[in-house]
C-alpha atoms as a PDB file:
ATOM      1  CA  UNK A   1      11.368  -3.582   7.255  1.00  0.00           C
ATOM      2  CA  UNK A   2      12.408  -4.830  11.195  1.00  0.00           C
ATOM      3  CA  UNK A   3      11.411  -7.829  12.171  1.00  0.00           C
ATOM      4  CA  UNK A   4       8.153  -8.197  14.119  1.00  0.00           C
ATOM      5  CA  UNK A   5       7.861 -11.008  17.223  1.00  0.00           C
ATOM      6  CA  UNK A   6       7.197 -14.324  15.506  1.00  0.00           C
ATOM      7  CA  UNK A   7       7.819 -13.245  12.382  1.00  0.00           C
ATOM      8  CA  UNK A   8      11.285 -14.077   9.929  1.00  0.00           C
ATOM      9  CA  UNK A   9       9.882 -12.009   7.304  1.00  0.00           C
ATOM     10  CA  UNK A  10       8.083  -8.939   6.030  1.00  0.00           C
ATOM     11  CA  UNK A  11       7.701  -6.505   3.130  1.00  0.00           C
ATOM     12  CA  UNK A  12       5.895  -3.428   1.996  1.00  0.00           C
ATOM     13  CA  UNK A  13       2.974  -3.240  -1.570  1.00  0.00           C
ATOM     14  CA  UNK A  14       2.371  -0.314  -3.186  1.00  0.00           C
ATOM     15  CA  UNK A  15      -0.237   0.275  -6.071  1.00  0.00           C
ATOM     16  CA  UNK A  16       0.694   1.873  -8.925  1.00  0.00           C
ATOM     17  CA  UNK A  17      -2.557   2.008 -10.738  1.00  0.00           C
ATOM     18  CA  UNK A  18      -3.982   0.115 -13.830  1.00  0.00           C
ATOM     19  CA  UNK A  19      -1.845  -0.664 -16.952  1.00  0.00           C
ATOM     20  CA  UNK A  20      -3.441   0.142 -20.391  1.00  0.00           C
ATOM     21  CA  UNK A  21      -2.932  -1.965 -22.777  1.00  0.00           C
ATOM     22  CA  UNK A  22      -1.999  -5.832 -23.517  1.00  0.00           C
ATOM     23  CA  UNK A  23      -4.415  -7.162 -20.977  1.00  0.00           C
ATOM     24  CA  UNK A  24      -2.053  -5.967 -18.235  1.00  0.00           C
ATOM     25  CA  UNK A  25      -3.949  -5.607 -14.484  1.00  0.00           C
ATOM     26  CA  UNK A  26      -3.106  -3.332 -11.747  1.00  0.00           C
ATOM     27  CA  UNK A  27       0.588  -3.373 -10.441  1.00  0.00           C
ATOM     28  CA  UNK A  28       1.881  -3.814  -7.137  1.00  0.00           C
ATOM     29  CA  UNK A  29       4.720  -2.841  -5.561  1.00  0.00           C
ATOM     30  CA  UNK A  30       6.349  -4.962  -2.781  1.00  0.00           C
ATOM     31  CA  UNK A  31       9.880  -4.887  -0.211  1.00  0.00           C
ATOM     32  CA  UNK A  32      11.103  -8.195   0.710  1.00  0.00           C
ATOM     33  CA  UNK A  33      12.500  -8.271   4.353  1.00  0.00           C
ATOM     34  CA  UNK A  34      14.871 -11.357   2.940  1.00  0.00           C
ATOM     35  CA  UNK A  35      16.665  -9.820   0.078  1.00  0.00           C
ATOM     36  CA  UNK A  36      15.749  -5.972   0.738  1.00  0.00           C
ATOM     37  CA  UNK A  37      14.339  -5.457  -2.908  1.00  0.00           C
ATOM     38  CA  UNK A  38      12.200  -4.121  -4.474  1.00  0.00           C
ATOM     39  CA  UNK A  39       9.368  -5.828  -6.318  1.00  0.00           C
ATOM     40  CA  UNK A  40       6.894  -5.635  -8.838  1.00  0.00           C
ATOM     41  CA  UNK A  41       3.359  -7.731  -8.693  1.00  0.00           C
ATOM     42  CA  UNK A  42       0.629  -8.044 -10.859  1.00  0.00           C
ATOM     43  CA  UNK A  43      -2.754  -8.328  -9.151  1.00  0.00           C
ATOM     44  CA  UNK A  44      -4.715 -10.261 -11.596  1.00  0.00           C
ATOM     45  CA  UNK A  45      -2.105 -13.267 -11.084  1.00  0.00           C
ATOM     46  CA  UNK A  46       0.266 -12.767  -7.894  1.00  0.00           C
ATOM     47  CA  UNK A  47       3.425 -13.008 -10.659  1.00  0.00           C
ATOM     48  CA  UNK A  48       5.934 -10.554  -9.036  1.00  0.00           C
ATOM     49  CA  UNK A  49       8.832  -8.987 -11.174  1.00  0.00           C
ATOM     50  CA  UNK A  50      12.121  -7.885  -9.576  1.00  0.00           C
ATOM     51  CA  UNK A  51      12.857  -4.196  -9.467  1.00  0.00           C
ATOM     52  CA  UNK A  52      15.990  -3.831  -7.749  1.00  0.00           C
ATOM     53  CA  UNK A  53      17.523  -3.454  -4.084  1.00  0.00           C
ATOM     54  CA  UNK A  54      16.044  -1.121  -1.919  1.00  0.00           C
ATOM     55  CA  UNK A  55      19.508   0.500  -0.119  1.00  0.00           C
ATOM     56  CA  UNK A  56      20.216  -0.263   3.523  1.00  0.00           C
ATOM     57  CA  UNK A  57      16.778  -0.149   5.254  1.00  0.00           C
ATOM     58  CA  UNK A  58      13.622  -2.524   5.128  1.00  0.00           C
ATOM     59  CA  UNK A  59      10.712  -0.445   4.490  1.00  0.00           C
ATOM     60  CA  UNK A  60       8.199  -1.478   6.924  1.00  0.00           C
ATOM     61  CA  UNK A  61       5.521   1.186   5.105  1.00  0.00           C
ATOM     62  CA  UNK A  62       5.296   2.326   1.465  1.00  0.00           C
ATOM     63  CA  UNK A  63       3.299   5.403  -0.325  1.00  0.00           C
ATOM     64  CA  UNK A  64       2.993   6.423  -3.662  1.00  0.00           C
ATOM     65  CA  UNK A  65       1.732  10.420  -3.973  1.00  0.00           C
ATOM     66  CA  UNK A  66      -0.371  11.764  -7.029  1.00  0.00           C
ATOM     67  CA  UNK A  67       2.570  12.790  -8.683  1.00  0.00           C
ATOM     68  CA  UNK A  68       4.073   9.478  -9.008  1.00  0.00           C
ATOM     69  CA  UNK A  69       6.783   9.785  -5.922  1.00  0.00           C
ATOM     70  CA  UNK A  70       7.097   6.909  -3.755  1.00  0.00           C
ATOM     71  CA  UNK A  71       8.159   7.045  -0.299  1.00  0.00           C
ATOM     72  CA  UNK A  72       9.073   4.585   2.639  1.00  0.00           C
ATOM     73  CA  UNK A  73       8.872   4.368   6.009  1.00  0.00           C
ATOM     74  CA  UNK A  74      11.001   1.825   8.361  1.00  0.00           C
ATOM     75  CA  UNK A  75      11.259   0.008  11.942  1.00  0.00           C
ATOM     76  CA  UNK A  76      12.707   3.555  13.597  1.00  0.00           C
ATOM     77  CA  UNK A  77      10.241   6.090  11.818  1.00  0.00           C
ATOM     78  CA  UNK A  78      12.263   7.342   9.463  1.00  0.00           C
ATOM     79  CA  UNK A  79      10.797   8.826   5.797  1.00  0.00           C
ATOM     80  CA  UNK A  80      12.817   7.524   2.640  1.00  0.00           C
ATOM     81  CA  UNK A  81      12.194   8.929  -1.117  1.00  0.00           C
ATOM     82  CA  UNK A  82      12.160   5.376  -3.171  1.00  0.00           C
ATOM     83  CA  UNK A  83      13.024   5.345  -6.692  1.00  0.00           C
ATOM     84  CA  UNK A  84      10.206   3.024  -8.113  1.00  0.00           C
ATOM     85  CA  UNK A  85      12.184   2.386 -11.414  1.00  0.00           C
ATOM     86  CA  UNK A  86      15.108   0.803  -9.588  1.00  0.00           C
ATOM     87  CA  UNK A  87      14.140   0.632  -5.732  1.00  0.00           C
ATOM     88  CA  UNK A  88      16.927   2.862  -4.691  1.00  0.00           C
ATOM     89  CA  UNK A  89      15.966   4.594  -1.294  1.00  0.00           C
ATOM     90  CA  UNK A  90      16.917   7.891  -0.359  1.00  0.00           C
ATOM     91  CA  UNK A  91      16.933   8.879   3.091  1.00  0.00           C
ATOM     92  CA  UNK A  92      14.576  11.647   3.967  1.00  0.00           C
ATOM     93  CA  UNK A  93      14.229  12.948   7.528  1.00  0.00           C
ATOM     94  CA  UNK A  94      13.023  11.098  11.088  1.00  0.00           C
ATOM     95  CA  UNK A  95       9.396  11.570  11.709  1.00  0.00           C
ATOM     96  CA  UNK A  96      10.044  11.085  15.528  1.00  0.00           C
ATOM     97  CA  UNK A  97       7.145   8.302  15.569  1.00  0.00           C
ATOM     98  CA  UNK A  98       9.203   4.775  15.906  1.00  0.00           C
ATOM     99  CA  UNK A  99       8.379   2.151  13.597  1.00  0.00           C
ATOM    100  CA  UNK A 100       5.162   3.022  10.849  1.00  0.00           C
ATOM    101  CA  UNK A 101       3.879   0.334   9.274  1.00  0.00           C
ATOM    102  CA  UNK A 102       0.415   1.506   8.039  1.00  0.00           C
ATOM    103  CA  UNK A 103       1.017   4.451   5.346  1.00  0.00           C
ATOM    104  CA  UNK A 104      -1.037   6.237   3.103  1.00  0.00           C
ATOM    105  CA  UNK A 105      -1.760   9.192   0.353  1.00  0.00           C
ATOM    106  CA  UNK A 106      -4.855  11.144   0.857  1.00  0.00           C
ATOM    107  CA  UNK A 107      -4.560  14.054  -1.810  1.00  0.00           C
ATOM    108  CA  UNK A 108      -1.412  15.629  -1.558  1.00  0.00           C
ATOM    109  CA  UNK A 109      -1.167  14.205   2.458  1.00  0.00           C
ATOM    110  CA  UNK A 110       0.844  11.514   3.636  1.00  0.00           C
ATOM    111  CA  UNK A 111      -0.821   9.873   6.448  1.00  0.00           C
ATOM    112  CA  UNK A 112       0.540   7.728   8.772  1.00  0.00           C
ATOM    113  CA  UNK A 113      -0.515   6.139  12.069  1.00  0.00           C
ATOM    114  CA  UNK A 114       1.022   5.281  15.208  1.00  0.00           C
ATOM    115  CA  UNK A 115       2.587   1.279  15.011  1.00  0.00           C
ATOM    116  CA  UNK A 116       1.451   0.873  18.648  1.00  0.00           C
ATOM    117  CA  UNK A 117      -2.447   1.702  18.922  1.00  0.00           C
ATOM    118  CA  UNK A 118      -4.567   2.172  22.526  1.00  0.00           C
ATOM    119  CA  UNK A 119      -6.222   4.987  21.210  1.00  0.00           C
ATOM    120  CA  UNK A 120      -5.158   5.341  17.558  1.00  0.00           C
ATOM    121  CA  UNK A 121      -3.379   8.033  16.261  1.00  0.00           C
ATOM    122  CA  UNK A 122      -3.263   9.419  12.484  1.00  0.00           C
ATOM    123  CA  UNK A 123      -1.138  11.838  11.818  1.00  0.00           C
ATOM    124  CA  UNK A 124       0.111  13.696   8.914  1.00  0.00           C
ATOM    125  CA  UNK A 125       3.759  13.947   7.533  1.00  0.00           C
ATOM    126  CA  UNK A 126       5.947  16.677   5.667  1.00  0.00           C
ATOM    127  CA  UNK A 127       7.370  14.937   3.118  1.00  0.00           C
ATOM    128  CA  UNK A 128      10.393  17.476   3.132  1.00  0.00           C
ATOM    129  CA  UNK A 129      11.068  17.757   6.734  1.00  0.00           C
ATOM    130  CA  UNK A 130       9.422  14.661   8.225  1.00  0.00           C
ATOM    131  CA  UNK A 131       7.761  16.506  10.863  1.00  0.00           C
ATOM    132  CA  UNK A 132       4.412  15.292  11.831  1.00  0.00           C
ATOM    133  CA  UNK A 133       0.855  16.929  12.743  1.00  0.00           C
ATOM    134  CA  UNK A 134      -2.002  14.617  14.365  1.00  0.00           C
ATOM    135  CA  UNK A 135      -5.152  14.464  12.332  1.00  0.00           C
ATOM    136  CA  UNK A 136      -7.280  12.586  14.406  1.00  0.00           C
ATOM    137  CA  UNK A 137      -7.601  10.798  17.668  1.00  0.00           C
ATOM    138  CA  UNK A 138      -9.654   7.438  17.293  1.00  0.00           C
ATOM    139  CA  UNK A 139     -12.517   7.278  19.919  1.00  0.00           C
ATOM    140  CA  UNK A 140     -12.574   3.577  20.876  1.00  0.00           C
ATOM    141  CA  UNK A 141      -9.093   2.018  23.260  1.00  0.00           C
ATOM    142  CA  UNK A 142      -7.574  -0.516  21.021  1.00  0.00           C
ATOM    143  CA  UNK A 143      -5.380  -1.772  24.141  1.00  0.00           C
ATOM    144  CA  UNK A 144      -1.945  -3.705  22.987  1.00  0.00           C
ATOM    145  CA  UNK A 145      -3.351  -3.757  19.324  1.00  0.00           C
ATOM    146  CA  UNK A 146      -1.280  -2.478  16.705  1.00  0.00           C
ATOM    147  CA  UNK A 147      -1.948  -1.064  12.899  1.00  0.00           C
ATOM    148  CA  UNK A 148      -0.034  -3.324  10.100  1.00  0.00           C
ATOM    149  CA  UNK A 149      -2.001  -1.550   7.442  1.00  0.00           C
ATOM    150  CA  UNK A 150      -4.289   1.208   6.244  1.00  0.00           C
ATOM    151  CA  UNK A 151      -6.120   2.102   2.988  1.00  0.00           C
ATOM    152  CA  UNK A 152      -8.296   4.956   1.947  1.00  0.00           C
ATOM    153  CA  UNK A 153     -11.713   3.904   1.330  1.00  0.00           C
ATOM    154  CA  UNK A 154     -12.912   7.629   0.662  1.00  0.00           C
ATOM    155  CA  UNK A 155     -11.504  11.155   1.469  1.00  0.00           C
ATOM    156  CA  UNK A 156     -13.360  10.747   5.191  1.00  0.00           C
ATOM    157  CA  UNK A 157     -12.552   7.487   5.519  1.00  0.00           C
ATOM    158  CA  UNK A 158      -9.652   5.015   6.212  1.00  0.00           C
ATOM    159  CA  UNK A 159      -9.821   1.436   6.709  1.00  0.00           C
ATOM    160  CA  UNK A 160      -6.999  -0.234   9.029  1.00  0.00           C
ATOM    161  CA  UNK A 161      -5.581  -4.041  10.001  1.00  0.00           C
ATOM    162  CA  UNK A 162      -4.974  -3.753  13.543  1.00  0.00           C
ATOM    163  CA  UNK A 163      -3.480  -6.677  15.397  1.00  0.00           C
ATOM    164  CA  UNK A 164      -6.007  -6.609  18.621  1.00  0.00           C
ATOM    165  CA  UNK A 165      -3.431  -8.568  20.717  1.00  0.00           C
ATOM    166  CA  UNK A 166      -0.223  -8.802  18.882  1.00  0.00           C
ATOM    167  CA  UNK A 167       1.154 -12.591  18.103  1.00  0.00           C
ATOM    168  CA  UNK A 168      -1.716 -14.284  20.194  1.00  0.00           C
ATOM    169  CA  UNK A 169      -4.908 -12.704  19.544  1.00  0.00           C
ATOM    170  CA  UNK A 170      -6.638 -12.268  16.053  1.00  0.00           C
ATOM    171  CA  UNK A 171      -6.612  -9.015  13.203  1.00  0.00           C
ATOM    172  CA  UNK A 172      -9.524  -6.810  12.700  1.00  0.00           C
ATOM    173  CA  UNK A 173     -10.445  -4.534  10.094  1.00  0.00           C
ATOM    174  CA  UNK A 174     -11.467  -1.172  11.624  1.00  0.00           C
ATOM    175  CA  UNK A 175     -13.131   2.035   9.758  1.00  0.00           C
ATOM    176  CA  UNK A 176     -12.076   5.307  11.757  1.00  0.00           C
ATOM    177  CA  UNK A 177     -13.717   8.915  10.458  1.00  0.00           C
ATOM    178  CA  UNK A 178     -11.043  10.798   9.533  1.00  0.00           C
ATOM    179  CA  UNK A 179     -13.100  14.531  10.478  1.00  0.00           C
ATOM    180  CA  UNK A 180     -14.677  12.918  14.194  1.00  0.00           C
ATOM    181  CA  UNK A 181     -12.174  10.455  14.812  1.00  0.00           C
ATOM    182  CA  UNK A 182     -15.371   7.536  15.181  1.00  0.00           C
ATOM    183  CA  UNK A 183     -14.308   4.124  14.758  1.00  0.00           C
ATOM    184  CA  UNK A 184     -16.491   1.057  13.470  1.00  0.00           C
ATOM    185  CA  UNK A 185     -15.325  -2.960  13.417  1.00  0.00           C
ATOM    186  CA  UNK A 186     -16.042  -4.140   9.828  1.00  0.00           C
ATOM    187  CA  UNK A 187     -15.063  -7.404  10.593  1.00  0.00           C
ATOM    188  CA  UNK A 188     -12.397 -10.332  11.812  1.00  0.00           C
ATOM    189  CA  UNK A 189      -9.335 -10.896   9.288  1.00  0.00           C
ATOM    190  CA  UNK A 190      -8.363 -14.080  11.375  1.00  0.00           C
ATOM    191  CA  UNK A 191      -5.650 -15.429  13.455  1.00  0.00           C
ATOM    192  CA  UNK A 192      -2.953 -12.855  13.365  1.00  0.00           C
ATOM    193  CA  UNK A 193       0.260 -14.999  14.661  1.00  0.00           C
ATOM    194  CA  UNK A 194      -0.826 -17.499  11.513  1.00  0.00           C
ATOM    195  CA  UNK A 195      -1.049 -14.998   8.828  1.00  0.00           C
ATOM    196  CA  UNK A 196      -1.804 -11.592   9.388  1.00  0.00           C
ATOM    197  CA  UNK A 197      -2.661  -8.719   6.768  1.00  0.00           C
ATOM    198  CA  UNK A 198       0.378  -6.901   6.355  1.00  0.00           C
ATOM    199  CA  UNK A 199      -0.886  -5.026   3.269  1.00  0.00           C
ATOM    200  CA  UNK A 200      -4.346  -3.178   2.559  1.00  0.00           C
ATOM    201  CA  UNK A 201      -5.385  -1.228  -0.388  1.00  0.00           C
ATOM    202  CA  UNK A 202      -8.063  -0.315  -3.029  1.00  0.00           C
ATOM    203  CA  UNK A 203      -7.401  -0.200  -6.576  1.00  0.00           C
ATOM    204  CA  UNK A 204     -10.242   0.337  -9.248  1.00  0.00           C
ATOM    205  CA  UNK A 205     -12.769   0.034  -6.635  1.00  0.00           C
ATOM    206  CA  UNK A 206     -11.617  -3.676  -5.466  1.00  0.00           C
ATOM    207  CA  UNK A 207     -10.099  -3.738  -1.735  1.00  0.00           C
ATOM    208  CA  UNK A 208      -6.816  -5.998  -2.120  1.00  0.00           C
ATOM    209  CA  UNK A 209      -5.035  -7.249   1.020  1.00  0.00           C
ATOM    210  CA  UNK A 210      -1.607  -9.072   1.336  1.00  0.00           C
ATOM    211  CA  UNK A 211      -0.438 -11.315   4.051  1.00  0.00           C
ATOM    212  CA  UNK A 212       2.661 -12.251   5.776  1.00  0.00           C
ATOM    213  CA  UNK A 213       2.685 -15.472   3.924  1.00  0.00           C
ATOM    214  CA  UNK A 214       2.465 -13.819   0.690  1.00  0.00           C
ATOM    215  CA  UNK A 215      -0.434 -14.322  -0.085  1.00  0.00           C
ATOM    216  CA  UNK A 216      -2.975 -11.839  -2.241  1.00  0.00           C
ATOM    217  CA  UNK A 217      -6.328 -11.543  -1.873  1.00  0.00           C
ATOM    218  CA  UNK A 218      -9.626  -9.615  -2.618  1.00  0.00           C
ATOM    219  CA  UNK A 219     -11.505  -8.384   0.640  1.00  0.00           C
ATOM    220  CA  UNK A 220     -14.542  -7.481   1.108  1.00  0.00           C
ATOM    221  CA  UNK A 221     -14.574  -4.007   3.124  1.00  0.00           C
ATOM    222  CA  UNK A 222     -17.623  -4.260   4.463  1.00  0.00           C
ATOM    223  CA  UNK A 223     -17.185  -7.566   6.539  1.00  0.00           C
ATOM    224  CA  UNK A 224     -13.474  -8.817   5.901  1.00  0.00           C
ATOM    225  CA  UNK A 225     -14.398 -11.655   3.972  1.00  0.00           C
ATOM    226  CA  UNK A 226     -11.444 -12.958   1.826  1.00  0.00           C
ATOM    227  CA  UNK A 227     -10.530 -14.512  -1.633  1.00  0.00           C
ATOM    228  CA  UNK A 228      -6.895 -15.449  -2.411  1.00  0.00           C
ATOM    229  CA  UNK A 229      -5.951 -14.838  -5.777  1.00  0.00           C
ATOM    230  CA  UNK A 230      -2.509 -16.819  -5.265  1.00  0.00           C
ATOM    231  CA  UNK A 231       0.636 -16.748  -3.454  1.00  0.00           C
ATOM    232  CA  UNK A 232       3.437 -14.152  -4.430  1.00  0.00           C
ATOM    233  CA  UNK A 233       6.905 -15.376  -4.740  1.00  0.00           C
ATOM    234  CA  UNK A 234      10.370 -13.171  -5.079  1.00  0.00           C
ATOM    235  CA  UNK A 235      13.389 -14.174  -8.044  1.00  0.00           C
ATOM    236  CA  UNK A 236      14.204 -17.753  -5.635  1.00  0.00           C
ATOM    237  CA  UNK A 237      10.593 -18.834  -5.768  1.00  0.00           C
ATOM    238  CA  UNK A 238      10.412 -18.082  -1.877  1.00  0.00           C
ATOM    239  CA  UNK A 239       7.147 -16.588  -0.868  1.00  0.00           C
ATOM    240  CA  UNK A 240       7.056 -12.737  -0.541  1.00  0.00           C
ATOM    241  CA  UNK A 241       5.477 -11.553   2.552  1.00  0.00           C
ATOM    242  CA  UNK A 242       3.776  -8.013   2.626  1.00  0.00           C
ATOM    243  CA  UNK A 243       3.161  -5.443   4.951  1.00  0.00           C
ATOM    244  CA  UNK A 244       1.775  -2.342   3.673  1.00  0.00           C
ATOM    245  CA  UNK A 245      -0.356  -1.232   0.388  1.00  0.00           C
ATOM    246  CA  UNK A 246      -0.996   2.038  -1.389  1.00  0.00           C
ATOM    247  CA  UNK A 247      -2.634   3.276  -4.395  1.00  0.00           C
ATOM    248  CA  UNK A 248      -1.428   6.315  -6.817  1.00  0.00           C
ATOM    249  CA  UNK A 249      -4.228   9.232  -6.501  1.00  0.00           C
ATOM    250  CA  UNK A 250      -6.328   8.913  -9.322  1.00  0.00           C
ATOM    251  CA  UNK A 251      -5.000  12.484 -10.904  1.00  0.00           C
ATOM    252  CA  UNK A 252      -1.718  10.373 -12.123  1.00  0.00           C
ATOM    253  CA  UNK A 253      -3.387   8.364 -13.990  1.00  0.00           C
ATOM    254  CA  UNK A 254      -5.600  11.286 -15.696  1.00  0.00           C
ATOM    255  CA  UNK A 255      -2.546  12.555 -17.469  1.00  0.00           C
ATOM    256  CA  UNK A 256      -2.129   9.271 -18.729  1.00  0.00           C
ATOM    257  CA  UNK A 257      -5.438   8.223 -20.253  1.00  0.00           C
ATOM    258  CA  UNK A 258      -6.463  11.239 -21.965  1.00  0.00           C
ATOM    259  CA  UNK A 259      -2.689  11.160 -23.990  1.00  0.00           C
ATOM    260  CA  UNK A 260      -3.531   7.354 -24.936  1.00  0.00           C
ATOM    261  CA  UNK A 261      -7.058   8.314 -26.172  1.00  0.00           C
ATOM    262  CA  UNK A 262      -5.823  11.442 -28.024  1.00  0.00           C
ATOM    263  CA  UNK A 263      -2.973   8.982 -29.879  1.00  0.00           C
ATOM    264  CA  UNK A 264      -5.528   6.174 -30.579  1.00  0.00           C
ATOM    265  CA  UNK A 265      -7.691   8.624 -32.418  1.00  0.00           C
ATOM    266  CA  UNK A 266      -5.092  10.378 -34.558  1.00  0.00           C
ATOM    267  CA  UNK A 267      -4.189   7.072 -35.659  1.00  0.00           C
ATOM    268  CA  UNK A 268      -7.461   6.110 -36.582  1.00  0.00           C
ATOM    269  CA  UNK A 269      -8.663   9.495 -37.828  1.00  0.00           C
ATOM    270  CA  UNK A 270      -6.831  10.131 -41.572  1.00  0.00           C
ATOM    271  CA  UNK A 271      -6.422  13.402 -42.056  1.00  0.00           C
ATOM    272  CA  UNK A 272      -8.635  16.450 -43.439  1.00  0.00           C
ATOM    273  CA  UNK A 273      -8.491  15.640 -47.611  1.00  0.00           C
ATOM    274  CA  UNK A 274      -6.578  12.728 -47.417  1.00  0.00           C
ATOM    275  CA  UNK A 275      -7.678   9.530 -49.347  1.00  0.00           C
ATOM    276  CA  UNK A 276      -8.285   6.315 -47.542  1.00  0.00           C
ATOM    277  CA  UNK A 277      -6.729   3.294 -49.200  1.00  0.00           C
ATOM    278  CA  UNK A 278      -9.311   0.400 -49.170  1.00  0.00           C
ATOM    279  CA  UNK A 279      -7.960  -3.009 -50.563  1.00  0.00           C
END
């Protein structure tokens, strides 16, 4: 991802869902500005995991759709298809929009919205062609503000970070009603030139947020209240520093769990006439 004012360093999360099995917590997926890779984060603990590079952009937002397809956006607006098993990114089309930052799956949608705010703009892309069509028109002038983030806190509703004066004022977490375009503050995320939000997202009902000094934390979406879980850090030990977050659509994980209760039972189950060996 392109480098914001005051800032050396940034990098994209994506959510790809719970793990079952072995303990294993939800999984994060995160671009380092530094060494344009790919990573892998576990939520429960901050460890991140190497995936590979990420090609010849920094992604500066990230998406993962229902189907398990992950896709990118960077500093100029263009869409990338990302290869989540080895972070290879392949280029896609130019939405026309400059630099996205705050990216996100809403059924089969990709929503994005406009880096620079005044009155905020979301807007829906083809993930074929790139082209764009405007969902809704926020009703309240953010001025210079700009979104860094956005998660889906139901199918009406989207949560944003939005820098209200960018590198000298503070971060805010807005609400904006995705059918009448009303917007609500939920609450101040702090000083934005010390360590803004650069990643939002729910996963299993728990609102995570990642900032530019790679930090991860729990936030509370009702007021913006925040507890850091600890400090991700890429393959040098050099803090990781996040700027978007998305969760898989919960339908990619139905064709999962169902298959892992159906196996667990035939194992258990003997079959129809068959003796059980007791010792």
């Amino acid at each position: 991802m392109g480098r914001k004012p005051l800032l050396a360093v940034s990098l994209a999360v994506v959510f790809a869902g719970a793990q079952i099995g072995l303990g294993a917590g939800p999984t994060a997926y995160v671009s380092d500005d530094l060494g344009e890779n790919l990573y892998r984060v576990d939520l429960s603990t901050a460890n991140a995991t190497l995936v590979g590079h990420l090609g010849p952009v920094l992604m500066q937002g990230l998406a993962t759709s229902s189907s398990g397809q992950m896709f990118g956006t960077d500093i100029f607006g263009q869409l990338w298809s990302i290869d989540s098993s080895s972070g290879a990114g392949t280029f896609v089309a130019n939405t026309g929009h400059g630099q996205i930052d705050a990216l996100h799956f809403s059924g089969s949608a990709l929503l994005g919205a406009d880096f620079s705010t005044g009155f905020l703009t979301i807007f829906q892309i083809d993930t074929t062609s790139g082209a764009t069509t405007n969902v809704v028109i926020g009703n309240t002038n953010l001025g210079a503000g700009r979104a860094d983030a956005m998660a889906l806190a139901d199918p009406n509703t989207l949560l944003l970070a939005i820098e209200d004066t960018p590198g000298r004022g503070f971060q805010s977490l807005w609400a904006v009603d995705l059918t009448s375009g009303a917007m609500s503050l939920r609450g101040v995320l702090g000083a934005a030139q010390q360590n803004p939000v650069e990643g939002l997202e729910f996963s299993g009902g728990t609102l995570y947020a990642a900032t530019v000094s790679g930090g991860l934390y729990t936030l509370n979406p009702n007021n913006a209240s925040a507890t850091q879980i600890g400090t991700m850090r890429d393959k040098n030990n050099f803090a990781l520093e996040p700027l978007d977050m998305t969760v898989p659509e919960p339908a990619s994980l139905a064709l999962v769990v169902p298959a892992a209760i159906l196996l667990i039972r035939r194992r258990k189950s003997p079959a129809r006439g068959q003796r059980v060996k007791c010792d």
